[in-house]
N, C-alpha and C. Protein backbone atom coordinates (compact mmCIF):
# COMPACT_ATOMS: atom_id res chain seq x y z
N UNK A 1 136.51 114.73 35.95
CA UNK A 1 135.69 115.21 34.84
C UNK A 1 135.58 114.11 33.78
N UNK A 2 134.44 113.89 32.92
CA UNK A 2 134.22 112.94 32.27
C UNK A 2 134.93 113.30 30.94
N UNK A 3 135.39 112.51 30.55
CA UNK A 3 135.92 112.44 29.08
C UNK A 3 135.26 111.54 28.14
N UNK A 4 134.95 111.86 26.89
CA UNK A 4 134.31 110.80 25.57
C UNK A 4 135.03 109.55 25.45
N UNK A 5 134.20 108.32 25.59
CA UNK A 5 134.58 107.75 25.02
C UNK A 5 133.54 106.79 24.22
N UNK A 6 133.82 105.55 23.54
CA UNK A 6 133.55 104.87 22.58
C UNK A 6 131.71 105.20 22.85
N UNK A 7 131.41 105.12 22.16
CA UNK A 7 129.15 104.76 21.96
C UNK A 7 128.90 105.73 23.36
N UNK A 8 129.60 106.86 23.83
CA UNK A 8 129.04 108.17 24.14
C UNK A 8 128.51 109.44 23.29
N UNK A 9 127.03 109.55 23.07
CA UNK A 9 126.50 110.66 22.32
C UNK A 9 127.09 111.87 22.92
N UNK A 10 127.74 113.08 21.83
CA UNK A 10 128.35 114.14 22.16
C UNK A 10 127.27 115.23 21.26
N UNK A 11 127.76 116.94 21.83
CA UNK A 11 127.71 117.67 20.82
C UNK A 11 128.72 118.42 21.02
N UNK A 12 129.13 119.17 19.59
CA UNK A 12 130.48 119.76 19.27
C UNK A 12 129.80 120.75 18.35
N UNK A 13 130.53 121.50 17.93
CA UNK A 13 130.63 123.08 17.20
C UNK A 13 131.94 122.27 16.46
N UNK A 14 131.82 122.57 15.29
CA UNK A 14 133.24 122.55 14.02
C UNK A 14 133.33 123.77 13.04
N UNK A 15 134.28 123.44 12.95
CA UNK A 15 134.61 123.99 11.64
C UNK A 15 135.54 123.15 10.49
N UNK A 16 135.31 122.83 9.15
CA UNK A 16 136.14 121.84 8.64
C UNK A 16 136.72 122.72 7.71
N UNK A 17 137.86 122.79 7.27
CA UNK A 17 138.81 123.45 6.36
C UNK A 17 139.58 122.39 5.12
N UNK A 18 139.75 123.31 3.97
CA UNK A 18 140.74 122.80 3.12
C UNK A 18 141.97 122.92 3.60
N UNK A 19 142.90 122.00 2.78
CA UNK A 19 144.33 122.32 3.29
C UNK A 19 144.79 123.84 2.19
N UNK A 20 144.13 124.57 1.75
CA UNK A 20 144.38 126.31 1.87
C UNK A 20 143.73 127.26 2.36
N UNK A 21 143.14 126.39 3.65
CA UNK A 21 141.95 127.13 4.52
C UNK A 21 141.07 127.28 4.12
N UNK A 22 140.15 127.04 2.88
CA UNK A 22 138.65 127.12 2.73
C UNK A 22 138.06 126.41 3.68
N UNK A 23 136.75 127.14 4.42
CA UNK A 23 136.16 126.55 4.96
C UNK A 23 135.18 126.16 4.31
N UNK A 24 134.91 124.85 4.26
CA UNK A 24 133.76 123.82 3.77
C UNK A 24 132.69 123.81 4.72
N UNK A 25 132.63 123.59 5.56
CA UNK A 25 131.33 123.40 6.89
C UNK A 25 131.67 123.70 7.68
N UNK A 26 130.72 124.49 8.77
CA UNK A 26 130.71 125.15 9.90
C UNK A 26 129.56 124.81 10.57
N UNK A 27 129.60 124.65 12.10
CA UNK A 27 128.47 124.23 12.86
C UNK A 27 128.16 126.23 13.50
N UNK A 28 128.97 127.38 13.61
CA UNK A 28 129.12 127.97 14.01
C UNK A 28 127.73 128.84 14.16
N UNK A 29 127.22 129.01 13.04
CA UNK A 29 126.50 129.74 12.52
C UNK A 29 124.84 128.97 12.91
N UNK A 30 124.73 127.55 13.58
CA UNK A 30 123.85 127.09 13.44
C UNK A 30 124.15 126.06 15.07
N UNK A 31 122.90 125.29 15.00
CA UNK A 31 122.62 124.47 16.43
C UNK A 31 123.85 123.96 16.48
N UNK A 32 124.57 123.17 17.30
CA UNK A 32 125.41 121.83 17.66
C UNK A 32 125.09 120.75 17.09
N UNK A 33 126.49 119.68 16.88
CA UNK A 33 126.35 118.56 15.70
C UNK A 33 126.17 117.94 17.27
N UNK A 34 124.99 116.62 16.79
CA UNK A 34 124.80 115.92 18.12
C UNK A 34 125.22 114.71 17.21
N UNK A 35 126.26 113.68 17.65
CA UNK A 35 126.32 112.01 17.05
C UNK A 35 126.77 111.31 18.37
N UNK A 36 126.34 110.45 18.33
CA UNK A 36 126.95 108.54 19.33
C UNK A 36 128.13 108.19 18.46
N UNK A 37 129.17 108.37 19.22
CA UNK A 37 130.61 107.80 18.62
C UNK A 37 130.44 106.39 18.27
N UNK A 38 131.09 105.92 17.40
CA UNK A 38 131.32 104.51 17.10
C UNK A 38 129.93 104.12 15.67
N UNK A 39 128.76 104.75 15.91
CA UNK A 39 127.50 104.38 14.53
C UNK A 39 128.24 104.61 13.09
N UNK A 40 129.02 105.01 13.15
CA UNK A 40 129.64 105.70 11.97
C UNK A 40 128.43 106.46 11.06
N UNK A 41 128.32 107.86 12.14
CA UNK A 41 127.58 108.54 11.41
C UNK A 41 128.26 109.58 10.89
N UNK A 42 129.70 109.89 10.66
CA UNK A 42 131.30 111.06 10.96
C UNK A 42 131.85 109.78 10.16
N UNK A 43 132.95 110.58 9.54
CA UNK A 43 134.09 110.06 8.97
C UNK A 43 134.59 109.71 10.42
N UNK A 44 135.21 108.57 10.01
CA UNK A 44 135.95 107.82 11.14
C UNK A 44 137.38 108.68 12.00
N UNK A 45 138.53 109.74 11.23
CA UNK A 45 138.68 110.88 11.64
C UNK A 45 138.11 111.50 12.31
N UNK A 46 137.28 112.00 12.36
CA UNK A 46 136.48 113.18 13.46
C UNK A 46 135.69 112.37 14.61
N UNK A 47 135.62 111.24 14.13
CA UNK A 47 135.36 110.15 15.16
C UNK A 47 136.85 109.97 16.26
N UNK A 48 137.51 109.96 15.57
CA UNK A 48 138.54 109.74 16.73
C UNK A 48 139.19 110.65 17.05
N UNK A 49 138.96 111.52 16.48
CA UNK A 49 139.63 113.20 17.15
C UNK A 49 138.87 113.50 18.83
N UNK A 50 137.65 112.97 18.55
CA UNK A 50 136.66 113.47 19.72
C UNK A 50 136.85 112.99 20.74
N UNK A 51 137.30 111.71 20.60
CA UNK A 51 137.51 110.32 21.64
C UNK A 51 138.72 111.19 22.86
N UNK A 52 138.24 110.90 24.22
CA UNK A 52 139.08 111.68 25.00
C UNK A 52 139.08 112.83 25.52
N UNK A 53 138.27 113.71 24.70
CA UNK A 53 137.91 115.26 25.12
C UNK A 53 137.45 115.16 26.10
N UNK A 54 137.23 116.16 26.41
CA UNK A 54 136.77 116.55 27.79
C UNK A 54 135.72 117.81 27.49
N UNK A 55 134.24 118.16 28.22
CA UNK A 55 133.63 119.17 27.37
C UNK A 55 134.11 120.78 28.12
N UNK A 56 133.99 121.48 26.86
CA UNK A 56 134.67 123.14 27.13
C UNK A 56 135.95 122.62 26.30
N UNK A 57 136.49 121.37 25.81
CA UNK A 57 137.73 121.56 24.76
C UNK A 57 137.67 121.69 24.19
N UNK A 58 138.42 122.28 23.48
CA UNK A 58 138.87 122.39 21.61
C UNK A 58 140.38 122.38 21.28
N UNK A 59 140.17 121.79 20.09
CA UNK A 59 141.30 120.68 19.35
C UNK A 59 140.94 121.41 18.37
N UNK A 60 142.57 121.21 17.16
CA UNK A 60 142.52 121.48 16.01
C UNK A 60 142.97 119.97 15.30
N UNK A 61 142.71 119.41 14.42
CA UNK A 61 143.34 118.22 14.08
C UNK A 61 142.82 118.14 12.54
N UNK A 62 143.79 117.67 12.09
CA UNK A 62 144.69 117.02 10.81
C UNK A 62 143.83 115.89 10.44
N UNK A 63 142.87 115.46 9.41
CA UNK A 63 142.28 114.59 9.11
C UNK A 63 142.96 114.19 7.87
N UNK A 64 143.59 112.78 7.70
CA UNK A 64 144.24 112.55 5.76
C UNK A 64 142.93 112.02 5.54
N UNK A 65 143.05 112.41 4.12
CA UNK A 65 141.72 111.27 2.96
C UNK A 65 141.30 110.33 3.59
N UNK A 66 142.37 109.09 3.81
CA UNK A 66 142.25 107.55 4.18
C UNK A 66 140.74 107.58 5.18
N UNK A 67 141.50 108.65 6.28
CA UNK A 67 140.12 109.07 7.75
C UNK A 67 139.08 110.05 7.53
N UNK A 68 139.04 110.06 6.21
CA UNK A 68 137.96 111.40 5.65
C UNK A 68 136.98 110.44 4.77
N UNK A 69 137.15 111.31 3.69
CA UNK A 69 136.21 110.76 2.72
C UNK A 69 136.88 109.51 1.51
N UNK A 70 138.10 109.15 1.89
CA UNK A 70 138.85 108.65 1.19
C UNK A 70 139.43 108.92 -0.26
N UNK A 71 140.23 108.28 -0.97
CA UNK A 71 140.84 108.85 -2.23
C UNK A 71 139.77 108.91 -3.21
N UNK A 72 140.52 110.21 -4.21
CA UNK A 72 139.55 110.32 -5.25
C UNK A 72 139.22 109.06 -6.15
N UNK A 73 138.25 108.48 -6.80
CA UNK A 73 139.01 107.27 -7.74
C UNK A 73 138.19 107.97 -9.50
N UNK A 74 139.22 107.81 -10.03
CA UNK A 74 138.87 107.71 -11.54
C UNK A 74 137.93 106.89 -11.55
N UNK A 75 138.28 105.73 -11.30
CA UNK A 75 136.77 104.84 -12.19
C UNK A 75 135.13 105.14 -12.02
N UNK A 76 135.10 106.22 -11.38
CA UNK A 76 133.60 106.43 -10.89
C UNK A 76 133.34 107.86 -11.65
N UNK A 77 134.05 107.98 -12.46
CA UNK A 77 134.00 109.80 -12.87
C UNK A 77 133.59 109.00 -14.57
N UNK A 78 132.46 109.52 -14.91
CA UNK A 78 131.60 109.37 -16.46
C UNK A 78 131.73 110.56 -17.27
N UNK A 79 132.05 110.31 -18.31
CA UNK A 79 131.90 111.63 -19.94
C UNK A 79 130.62 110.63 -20.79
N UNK A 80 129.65 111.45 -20.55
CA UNK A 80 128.58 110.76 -20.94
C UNK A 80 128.50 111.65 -22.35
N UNK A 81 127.73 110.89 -23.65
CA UNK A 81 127.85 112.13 -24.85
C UNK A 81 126.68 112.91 -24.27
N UNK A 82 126.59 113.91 -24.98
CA UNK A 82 125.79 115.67 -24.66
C UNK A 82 124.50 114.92 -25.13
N UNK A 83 124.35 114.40 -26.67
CA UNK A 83 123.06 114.00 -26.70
C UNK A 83 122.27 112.77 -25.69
N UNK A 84 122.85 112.03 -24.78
CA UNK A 84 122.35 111.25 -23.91
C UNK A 84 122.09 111.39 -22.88
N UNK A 85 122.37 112.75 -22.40
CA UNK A 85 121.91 113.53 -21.45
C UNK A 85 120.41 114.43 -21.35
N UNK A 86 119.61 113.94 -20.63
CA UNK A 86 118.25 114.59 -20.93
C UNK A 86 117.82 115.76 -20.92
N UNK A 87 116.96 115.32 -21.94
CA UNK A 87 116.41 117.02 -22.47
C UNK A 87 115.92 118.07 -21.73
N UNK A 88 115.60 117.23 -21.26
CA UNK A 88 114.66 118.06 -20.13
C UNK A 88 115.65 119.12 -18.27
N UNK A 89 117.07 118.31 -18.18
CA UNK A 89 117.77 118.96 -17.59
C UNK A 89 119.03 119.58 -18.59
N UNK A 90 119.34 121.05 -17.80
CA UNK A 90 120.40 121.73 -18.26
C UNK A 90 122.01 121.53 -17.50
N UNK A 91 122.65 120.69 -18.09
CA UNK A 91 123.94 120.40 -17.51
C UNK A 91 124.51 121.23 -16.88
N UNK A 92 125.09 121.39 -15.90
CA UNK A 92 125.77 122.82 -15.25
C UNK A 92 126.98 122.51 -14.24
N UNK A 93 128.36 123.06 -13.64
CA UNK A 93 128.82 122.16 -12.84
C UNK A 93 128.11 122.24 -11.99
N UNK A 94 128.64 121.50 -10.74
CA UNK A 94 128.13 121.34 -9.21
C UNK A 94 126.49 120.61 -9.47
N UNK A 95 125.93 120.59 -10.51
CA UNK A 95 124.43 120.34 -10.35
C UNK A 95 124.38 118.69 -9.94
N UNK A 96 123.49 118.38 -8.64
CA UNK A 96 123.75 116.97 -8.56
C UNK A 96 122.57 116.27 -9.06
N UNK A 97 122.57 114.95 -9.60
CA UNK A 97 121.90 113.92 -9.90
C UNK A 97 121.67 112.82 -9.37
N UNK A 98 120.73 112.25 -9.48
CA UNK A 98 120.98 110.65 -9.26
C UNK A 98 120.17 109.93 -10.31
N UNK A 99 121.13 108.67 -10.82
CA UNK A 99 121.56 107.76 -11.09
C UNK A 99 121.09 106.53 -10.73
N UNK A 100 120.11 106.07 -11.93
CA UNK A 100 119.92 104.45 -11.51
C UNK A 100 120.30 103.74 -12.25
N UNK A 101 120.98 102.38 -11.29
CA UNK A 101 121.64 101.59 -12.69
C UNK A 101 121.00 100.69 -12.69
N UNK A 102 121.79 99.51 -13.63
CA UNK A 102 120.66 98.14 -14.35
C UNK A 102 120.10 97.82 -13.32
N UNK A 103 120.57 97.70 -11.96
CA UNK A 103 120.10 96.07 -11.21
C UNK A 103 119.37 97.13 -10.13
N UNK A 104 118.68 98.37 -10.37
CA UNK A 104 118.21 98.96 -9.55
C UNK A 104 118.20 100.23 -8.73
N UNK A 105 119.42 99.94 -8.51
CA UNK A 105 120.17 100.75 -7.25
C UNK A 105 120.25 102.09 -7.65
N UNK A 106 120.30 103.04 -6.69
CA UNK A 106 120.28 105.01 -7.14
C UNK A 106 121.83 105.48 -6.33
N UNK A 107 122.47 106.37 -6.90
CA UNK A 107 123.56 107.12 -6.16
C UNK A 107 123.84 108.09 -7.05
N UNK A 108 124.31 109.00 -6.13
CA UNK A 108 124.51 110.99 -6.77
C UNK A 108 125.87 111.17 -7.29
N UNK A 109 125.72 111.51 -8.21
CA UNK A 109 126.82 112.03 -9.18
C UNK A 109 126.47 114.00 -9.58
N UNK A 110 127.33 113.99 -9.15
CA UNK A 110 127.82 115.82 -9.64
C UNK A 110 128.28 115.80 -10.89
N UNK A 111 127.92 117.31 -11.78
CA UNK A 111 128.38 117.23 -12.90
C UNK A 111 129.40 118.17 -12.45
N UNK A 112 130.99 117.61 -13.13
CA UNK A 112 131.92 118.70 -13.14
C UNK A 112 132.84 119.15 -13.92
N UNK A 113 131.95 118.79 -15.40
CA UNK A 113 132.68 119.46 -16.74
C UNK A 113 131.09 119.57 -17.44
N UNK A 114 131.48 120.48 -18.28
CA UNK A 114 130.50 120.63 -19.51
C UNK A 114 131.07 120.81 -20.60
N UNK A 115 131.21 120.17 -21.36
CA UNK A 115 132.18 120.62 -22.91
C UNK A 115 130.90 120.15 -23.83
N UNK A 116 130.94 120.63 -25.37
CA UNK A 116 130.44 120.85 -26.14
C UNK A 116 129.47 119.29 -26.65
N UNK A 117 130.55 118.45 -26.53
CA UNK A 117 130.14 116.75 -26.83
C UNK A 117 129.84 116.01 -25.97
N UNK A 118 129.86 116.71 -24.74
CA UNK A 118 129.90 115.90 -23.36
C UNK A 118 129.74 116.00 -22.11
N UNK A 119 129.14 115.71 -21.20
CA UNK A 119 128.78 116.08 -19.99
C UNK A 119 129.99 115.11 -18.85
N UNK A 120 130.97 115.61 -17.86
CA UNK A 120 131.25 114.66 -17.09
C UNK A 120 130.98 114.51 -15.94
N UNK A 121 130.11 113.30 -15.28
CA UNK A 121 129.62 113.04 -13.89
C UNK A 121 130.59 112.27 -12.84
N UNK A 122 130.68 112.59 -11.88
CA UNK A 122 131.57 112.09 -10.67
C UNK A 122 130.66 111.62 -9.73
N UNK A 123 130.92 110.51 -9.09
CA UNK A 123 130.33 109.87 -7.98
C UNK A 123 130.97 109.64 -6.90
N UNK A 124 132.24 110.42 -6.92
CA UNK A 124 132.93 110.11 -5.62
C UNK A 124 132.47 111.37 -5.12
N UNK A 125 132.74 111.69 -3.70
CA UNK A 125 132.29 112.34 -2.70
C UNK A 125 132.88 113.65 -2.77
N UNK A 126 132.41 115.35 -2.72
CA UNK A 126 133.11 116.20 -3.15
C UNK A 126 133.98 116.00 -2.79
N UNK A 127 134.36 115.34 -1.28
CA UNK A 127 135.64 115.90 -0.84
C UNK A 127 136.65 115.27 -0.63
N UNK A 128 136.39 113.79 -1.54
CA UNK A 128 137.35 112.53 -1.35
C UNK A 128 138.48 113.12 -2.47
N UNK A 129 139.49 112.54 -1.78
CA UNK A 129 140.99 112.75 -1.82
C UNK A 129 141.39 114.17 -1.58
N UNK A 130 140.81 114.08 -0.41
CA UNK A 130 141.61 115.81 0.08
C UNK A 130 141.78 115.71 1.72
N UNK A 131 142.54 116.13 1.79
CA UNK A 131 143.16 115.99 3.53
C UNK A 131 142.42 117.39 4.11
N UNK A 132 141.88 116.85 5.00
CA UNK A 132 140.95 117.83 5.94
C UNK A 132 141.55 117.73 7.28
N UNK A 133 140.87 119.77 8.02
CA UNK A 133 141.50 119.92 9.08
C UNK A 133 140.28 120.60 10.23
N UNK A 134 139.85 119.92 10.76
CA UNK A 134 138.88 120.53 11.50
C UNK A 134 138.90 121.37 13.36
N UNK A 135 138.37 121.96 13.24
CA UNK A 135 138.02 123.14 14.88
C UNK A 135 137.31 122.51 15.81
N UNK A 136 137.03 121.57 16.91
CA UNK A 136 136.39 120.79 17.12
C UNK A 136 136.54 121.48 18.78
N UNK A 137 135.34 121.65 18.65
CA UNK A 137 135.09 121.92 20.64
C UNK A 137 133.85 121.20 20.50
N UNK A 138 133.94 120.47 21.85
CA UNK A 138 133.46 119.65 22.78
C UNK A 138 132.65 120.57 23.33
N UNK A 139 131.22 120.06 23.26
CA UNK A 139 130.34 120.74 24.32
C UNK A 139 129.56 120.38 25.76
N UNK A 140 129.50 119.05 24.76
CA UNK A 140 128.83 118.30 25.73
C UNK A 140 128.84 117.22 26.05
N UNK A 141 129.06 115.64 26.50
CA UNK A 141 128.62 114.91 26.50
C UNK A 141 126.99 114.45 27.13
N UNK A 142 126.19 113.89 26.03
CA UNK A 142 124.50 113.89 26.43
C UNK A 142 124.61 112.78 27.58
N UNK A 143 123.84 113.03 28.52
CA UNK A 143 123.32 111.58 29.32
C UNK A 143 122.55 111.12 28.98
């Protein structure tokens, strides 16, 4: 029987969990995740959880930060003042934005404070610095 390995396109069914069981994403409810191992289109974790299966398996596995979305970092989290925030949007948490800076470039920041003087935006990834645990059956490998 064939088993996954490296730059073989798969599809899988997941489920990804917090470490107090919230589930964050589910393929369950919807089609199969189809990716080519190795594009780094997956956290590099769920990339190598897959490696080896065989299809009809399922695995439960332990993803840390490092193989996820990596650590949270302070330096990317902004308290911008309330009046420099535009008029025209209403600050709220979870609401996402994007962000252009001097030399061009755009990237999404979530707001995840609102206080009276201040709005604070985060640009790290919701789910960086949190150890994830995902449900992973193997369905298929594509030819």
């Amino acid at each position: 029987m064939a088993h996954v390995q490296q730059g073989d396109t798969v599809k899988v069914h997941y489920t990804g969990k917090l470490d107090d069981g919230t589930v964050f994403d589910t393929s369950s409810d919807r089609e199969s995740l189809e990716f080519t191992l190795g594009k780094g289109q997956l956290i590099p974790g769920f990339e190598d959880a897959v490696i080896g299966m065989n299809p009809g398996e399922s695995k439960t596995v332990a993803i840390p930060q490092e193989k996820a979305y990596g650590p949270h970092h302070e330096e990317v989290v902004m308290h911008i003042p309330r009046d420099q925030f535009p008029d025209n949007i209403e600050p709220e948490i979870g609401l996402q934005l994007q962000i252009q800076q001097e030399n061009g470039q755009a990237f999404l920041v979530r707001v995840t404070d609102v206080a009276e003087s201040t709005v604070t935006l985060d640009a790290n990834h919701p789910l960086a610095g949190q150890d994830l645990t995902f449900d992973i059956q193997l369905i298929d490998i594509v030819e």
